[in-house]
N, C-alpha and C. Protein backbone atom coordinates (compact mmCIF):
# COMPACT_ATOMS: atom_id res chain seq x y z
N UNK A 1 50.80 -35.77 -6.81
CA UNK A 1 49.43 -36.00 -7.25
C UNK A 1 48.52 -36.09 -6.03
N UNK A 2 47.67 -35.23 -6.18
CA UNK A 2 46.00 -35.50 -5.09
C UNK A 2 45.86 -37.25 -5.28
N UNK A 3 46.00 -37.60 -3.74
CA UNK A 3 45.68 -39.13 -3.33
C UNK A 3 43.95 -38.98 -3.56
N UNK A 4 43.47 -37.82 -3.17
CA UNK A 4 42.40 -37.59 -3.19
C UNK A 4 41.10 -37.28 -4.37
N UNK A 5 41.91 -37.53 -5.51
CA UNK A 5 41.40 -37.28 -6.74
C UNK A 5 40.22 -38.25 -7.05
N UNK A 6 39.10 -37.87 -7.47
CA UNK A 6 38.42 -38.45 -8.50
C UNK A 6 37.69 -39.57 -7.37
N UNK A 7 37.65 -38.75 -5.86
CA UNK A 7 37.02 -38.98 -4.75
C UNK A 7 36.05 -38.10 -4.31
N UNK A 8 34.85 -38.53 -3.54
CA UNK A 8 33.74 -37.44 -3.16
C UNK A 8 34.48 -36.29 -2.90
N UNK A 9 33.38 -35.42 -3.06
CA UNK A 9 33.65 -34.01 -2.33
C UNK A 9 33.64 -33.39 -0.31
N UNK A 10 33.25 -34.44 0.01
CA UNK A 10 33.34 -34.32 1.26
C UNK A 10 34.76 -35.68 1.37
N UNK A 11 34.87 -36.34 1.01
CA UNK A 11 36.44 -37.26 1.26
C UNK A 11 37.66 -36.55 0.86
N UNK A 12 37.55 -35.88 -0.44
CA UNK A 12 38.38 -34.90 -0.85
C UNK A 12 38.50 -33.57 0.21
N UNK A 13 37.41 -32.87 0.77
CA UNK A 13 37.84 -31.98 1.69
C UNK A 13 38.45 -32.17 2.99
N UNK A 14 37.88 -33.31 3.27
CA UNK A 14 38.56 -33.79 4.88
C UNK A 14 39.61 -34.66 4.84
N UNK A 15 40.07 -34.92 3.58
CA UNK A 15 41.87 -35.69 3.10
C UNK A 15 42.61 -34.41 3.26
N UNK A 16 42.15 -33.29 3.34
CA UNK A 16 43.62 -32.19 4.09
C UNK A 16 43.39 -31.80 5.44
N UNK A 17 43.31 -32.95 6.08
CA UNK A 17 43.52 -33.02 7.60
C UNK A 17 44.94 -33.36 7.60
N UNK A 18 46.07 -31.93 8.55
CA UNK A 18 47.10 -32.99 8.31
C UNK A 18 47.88 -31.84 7.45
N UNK A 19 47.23 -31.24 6.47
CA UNK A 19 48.00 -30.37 5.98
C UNK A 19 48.56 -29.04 6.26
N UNK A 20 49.20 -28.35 5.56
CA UNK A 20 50.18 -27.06 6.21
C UNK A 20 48.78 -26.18 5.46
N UNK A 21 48.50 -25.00 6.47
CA UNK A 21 47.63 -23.88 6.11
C UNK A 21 48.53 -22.70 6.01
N UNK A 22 48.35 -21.85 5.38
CA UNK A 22 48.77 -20.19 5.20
C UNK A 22 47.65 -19.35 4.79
N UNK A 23 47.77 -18.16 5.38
CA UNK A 23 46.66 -17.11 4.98
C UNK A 23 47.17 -15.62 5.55
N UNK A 24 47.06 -15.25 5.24
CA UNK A 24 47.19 -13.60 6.09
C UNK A 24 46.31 -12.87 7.38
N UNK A 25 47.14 -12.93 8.06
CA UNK A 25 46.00 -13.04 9.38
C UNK A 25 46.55 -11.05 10.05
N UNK A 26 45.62 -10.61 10.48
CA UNK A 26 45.88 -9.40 10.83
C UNK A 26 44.49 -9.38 11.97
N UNK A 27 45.25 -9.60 12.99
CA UNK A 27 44.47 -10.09 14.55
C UNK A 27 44.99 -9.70 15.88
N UNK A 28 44.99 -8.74 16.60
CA UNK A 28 45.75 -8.74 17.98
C UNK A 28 46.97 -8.29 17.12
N UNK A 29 47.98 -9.16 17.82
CA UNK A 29 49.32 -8.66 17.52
C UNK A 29 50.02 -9.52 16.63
N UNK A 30 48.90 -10.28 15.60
CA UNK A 30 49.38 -10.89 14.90
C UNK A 30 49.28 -10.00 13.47
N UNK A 31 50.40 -9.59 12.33
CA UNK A 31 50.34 -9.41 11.40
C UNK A 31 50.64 -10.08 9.92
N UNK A 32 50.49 -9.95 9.01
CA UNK A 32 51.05 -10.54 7.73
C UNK A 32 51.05 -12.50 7.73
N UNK A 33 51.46 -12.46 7.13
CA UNK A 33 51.17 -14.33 7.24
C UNK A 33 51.51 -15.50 8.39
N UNK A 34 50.80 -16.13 8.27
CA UNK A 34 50.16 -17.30 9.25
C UNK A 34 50.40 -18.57 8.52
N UNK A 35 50.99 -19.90 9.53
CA UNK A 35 51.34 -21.06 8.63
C UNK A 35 50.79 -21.31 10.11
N UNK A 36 50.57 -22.96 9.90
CA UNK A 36 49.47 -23.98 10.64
C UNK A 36 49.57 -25.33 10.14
N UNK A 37 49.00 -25.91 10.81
CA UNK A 37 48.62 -27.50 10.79
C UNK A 37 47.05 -27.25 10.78
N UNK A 38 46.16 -28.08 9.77
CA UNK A 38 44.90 -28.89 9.53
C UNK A 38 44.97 -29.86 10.42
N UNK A 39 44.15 -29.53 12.08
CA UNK A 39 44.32 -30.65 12.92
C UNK A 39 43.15 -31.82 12.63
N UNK A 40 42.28 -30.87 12.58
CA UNK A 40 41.42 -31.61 12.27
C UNK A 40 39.80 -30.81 11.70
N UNK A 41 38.86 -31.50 11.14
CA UNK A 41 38.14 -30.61 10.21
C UNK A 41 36.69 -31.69 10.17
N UNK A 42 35.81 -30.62 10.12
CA UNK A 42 33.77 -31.25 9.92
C UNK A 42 33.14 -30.56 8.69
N UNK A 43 32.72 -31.51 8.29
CA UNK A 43 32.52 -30.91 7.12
C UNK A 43 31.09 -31.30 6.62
N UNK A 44 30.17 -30.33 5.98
CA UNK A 44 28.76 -30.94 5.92
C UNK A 44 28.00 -30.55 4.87
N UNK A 45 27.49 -31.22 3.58
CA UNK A 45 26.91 -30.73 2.88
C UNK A 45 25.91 -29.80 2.24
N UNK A 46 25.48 -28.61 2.28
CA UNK A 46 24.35 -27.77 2.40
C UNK A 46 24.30 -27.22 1.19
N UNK A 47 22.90 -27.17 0.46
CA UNK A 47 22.57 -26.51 -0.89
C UNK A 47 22.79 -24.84 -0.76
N UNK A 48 23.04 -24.67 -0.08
CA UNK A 48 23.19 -23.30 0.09
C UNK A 48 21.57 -22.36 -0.38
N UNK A 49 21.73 -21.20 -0.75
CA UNK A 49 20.82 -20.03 -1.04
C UNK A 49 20.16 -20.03 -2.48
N UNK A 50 21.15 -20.36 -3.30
CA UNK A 50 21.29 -20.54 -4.62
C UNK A 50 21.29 -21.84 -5.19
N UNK A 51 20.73 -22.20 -6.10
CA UNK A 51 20.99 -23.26 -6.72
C UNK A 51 21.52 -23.08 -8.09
N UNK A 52 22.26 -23.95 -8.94
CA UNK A 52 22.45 -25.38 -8.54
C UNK A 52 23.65 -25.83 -7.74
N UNK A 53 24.53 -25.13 -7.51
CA UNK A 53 25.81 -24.45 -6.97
C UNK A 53 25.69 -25.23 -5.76
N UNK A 54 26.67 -26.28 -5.32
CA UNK A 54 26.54 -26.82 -4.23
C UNK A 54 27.25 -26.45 -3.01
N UNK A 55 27.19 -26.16 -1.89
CA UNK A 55 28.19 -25.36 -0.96
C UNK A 55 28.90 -26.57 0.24
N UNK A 56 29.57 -26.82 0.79
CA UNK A 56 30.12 -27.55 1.98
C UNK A 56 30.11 -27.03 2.98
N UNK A 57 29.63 -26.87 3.94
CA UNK A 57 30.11 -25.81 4.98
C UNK A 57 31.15 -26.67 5.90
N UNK A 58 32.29 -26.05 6.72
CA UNK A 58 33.05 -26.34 7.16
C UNK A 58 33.67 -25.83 8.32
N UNK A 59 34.14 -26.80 9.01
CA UNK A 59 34.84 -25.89 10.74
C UNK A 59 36.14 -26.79 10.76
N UNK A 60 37.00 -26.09 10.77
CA UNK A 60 37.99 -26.55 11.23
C UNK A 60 38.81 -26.51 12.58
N UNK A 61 39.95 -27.17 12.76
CA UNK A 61 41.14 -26.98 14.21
C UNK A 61 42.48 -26.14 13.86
N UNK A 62 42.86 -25.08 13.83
CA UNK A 62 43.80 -25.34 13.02
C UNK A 62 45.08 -24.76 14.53
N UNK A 63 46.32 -25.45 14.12
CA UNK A 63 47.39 -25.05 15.26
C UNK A 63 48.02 -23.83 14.41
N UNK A 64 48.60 -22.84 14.93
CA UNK A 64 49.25 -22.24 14.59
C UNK A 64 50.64 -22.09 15.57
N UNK A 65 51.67 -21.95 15.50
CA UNK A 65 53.06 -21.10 15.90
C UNK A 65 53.39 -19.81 15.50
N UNK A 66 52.73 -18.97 16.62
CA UNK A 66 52.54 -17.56 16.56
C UNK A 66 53.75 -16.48 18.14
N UNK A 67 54.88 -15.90 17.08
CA UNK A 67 55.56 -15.54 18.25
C UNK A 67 56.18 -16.87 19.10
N UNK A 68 56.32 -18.00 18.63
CA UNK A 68 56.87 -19.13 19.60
C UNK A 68 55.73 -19.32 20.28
N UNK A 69 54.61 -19.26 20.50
CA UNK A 69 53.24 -19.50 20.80
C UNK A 69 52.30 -20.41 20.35
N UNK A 70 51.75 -22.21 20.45
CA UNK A 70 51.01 -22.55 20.22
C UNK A 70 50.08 -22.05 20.38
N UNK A 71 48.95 -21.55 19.27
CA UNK A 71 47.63 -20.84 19.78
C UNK A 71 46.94 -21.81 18.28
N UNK A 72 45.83 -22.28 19.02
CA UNK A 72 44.68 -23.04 18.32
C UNK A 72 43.95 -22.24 17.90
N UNK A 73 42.87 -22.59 16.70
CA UNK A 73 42.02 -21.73 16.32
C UNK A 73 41.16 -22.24 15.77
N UNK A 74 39.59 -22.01 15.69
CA UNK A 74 38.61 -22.17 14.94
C UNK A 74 38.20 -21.77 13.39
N UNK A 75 38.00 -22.56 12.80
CA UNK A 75 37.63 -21.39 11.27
C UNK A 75 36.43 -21.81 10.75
N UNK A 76 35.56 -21.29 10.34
CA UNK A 76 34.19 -21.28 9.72
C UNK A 76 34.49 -21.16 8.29
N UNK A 77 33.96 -21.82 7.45
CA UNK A 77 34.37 -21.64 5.78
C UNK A 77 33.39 -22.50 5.18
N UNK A 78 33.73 -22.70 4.14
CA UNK A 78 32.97 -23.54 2.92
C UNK A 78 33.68 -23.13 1.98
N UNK A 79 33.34 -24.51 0.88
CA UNK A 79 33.98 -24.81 -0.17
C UNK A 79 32.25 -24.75 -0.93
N UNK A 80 32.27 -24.29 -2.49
CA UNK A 80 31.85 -24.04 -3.22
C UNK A 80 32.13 -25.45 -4.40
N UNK A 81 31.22 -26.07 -4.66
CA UNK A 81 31.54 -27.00 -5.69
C UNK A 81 30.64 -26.88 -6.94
N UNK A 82 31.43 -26.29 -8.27
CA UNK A 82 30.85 -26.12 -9.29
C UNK A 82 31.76 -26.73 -10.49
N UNK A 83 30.75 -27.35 -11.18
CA UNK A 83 32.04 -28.17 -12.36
C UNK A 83 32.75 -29.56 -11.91
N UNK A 84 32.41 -29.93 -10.89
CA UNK A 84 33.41 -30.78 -10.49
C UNK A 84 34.68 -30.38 -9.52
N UNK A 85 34.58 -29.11 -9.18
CA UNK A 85 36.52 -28.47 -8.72
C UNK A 85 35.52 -27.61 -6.99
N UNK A 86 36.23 -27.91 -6.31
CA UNK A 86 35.66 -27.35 -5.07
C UNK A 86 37.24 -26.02 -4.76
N UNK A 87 36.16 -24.80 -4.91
CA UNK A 87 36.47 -23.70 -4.44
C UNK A 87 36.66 -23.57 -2.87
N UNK A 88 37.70 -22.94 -2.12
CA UNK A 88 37.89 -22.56 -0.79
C UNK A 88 36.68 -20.99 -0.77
N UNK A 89 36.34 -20.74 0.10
CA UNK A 89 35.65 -19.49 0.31
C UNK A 89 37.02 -18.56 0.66
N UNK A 90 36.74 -17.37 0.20
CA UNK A 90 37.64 -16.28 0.43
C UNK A 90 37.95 -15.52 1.64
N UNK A 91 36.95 -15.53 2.60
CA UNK A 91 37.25 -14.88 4.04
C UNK A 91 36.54 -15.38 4.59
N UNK A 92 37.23 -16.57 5.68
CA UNK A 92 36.37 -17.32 6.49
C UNK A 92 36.91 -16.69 7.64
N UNK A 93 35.58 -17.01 8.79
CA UNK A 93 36.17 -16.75 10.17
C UNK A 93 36.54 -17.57 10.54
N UNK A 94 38.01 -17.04 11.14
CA UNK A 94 39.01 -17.68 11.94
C UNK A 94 39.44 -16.36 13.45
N UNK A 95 38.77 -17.43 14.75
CA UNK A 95 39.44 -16.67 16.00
C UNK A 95 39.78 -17.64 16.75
N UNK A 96 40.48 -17.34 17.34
CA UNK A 96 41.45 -17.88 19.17
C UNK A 96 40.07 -18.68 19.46
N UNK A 97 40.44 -19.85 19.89
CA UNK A 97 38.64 -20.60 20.54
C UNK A 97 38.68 -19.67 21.80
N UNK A 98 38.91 -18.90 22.37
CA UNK A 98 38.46 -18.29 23.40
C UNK A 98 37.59 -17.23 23.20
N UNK A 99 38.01 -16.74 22.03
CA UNK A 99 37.24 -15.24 21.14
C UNK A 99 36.21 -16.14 20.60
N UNK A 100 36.19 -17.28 20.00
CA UNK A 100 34.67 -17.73 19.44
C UNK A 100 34.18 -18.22 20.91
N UNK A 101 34.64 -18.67 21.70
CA UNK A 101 33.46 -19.14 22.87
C UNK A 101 33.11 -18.20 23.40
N UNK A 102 33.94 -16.44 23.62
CA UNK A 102 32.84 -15.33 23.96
C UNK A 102 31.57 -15.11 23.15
N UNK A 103 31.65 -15.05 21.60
CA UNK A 103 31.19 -14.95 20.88
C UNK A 103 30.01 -16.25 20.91
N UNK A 104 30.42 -17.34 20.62
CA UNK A 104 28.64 -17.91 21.30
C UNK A 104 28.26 -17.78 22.30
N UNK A 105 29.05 -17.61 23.33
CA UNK A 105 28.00 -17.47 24.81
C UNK A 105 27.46 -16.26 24.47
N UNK A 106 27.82 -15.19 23.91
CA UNK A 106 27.18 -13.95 23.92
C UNK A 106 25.72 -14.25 22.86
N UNK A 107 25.86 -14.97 22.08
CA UNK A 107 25.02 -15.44 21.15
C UNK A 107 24.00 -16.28 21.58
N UNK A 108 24.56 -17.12 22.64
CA UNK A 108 23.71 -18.16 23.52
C UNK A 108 22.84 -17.57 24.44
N UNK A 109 23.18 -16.28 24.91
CA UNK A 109 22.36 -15.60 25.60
C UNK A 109 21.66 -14.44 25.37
N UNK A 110 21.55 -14.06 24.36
CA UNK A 110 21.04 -13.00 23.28
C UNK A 110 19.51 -13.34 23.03
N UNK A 111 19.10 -12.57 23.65
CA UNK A 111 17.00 -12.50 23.33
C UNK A 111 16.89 -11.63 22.19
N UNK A 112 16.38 -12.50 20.55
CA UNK A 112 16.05 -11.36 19.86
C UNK A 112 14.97 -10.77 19.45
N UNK A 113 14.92 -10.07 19.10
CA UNK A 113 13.92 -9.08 18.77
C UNK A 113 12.16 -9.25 18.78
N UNK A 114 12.56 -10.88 18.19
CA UNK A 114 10.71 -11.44 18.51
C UNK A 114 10.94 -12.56 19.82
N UNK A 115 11.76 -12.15 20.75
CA UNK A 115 11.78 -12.62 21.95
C UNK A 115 12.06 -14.14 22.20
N UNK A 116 12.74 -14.88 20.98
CA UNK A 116 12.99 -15.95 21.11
C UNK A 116 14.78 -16.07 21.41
N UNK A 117 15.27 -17.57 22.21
CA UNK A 117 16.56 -17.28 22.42
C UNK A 117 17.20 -18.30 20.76
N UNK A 118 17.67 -17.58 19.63
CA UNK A 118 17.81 -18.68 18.38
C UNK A 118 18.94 -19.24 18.39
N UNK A 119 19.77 -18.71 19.14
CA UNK A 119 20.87 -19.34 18.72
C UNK A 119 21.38 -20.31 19.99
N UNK A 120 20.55 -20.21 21.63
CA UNK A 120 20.86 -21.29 22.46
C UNK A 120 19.44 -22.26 21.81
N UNK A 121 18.46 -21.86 21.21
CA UNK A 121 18.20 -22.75 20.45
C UNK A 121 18.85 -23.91 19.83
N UNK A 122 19.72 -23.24 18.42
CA UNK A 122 20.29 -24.12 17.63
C UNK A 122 20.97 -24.80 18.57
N UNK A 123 22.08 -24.33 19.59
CA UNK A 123 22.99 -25.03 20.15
C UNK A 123 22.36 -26.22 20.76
N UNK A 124 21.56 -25.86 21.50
CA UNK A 124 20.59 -26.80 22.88
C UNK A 124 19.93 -28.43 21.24
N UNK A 125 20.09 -27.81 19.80
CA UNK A 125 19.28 -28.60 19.04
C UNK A 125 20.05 -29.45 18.62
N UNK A 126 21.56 -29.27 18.18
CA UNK A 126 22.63 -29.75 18.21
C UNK A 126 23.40 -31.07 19.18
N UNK A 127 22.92 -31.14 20.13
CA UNK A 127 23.63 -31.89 21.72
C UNK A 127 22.58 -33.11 21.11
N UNK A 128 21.63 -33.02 20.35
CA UNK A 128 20.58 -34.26 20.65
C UNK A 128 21.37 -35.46 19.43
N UNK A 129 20.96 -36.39 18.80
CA UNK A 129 21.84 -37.51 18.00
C UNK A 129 21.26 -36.90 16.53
C-alpha cells in the first residue's frame, strides 16, 4: 500500500525519493532499458497553460548503473493532476548533468532575437531567496 495515500500532491510526489526508476533510454551508447535510484527530487506547483488541470513541474537526481558505470542524471518532468490521481508526463528530459550544464551555459549565453539575455536572466533570478 502507498504510505503516501490520501496525502498532498506535492508530499505524494516527493515520497518516491528513494525509489527504483525504469524507462527506456536510447542515448550515446546506451540502449533499451534503464533502472535507477530516485536520489533525490524538487518539485513545484504550476497552473500550467490550461486550466483547470493542475501541473507539478519537477527535476529530479536520478543514479543510474550503466555498463558497470555510475552515471547521474537530470530529468525535467511533471506530473499532471486531474481527478485526484497525478499522471507522470510521458517524455521528460533526462541527460548526463554534463550534457544539461552544456546545454544551460549555451542557454546562459544566448542573445535572443529582441536582444535580451532570458535565460541568464531566469538563472541570475533564481540565486536570489
Amino acid at each position: 500500500m502507498d504510505q503516501n495515500k490520501g496525502a498532498g500532491p506535492l508530499k505524494r510526489i516527493c515520497g518516491k525519493i528513494g525509489s527504483r526508476v525504469e524507462f527506456t533510454y536510447s542515448h550515446y551508447s546506451v540502449q533499451g532499458k534503464v533502472r535507477g535510484v530516485l536520489l533525490d527530487r524538487v518539485a513545484e506547483r504550476s497552473l500550467g497553460i490550461r486550466r483547470p488541470e493542475r501541473f507539478f513541474n519537477v527535476i529530479d537526481l536520478i543514479k543510474f548503473d550503466v555498463n558497470g558505470k555510475e552515471t547521474r542524471v537530470i530529468r525535467f518532468g511533471y506530473y499532471a493532476h486531474r481527478n485526484g490521481r497525478l499522471t507522470w508526463a510521458n517524455r521528460p528530459l533526462t541527460d548526463p548533468i554534463a550534457e544539461l550544464q552544456k546545454l544551460f551555459k549555451s542557454a546562459y549565453n544566448h542573445c535572443g532575437p529582441d536582444g535580451t539575455f532570458w535565460f541568464k536572466e531566469f538563472i541570475e533570478g533564481c540565486r536570489g531567496n
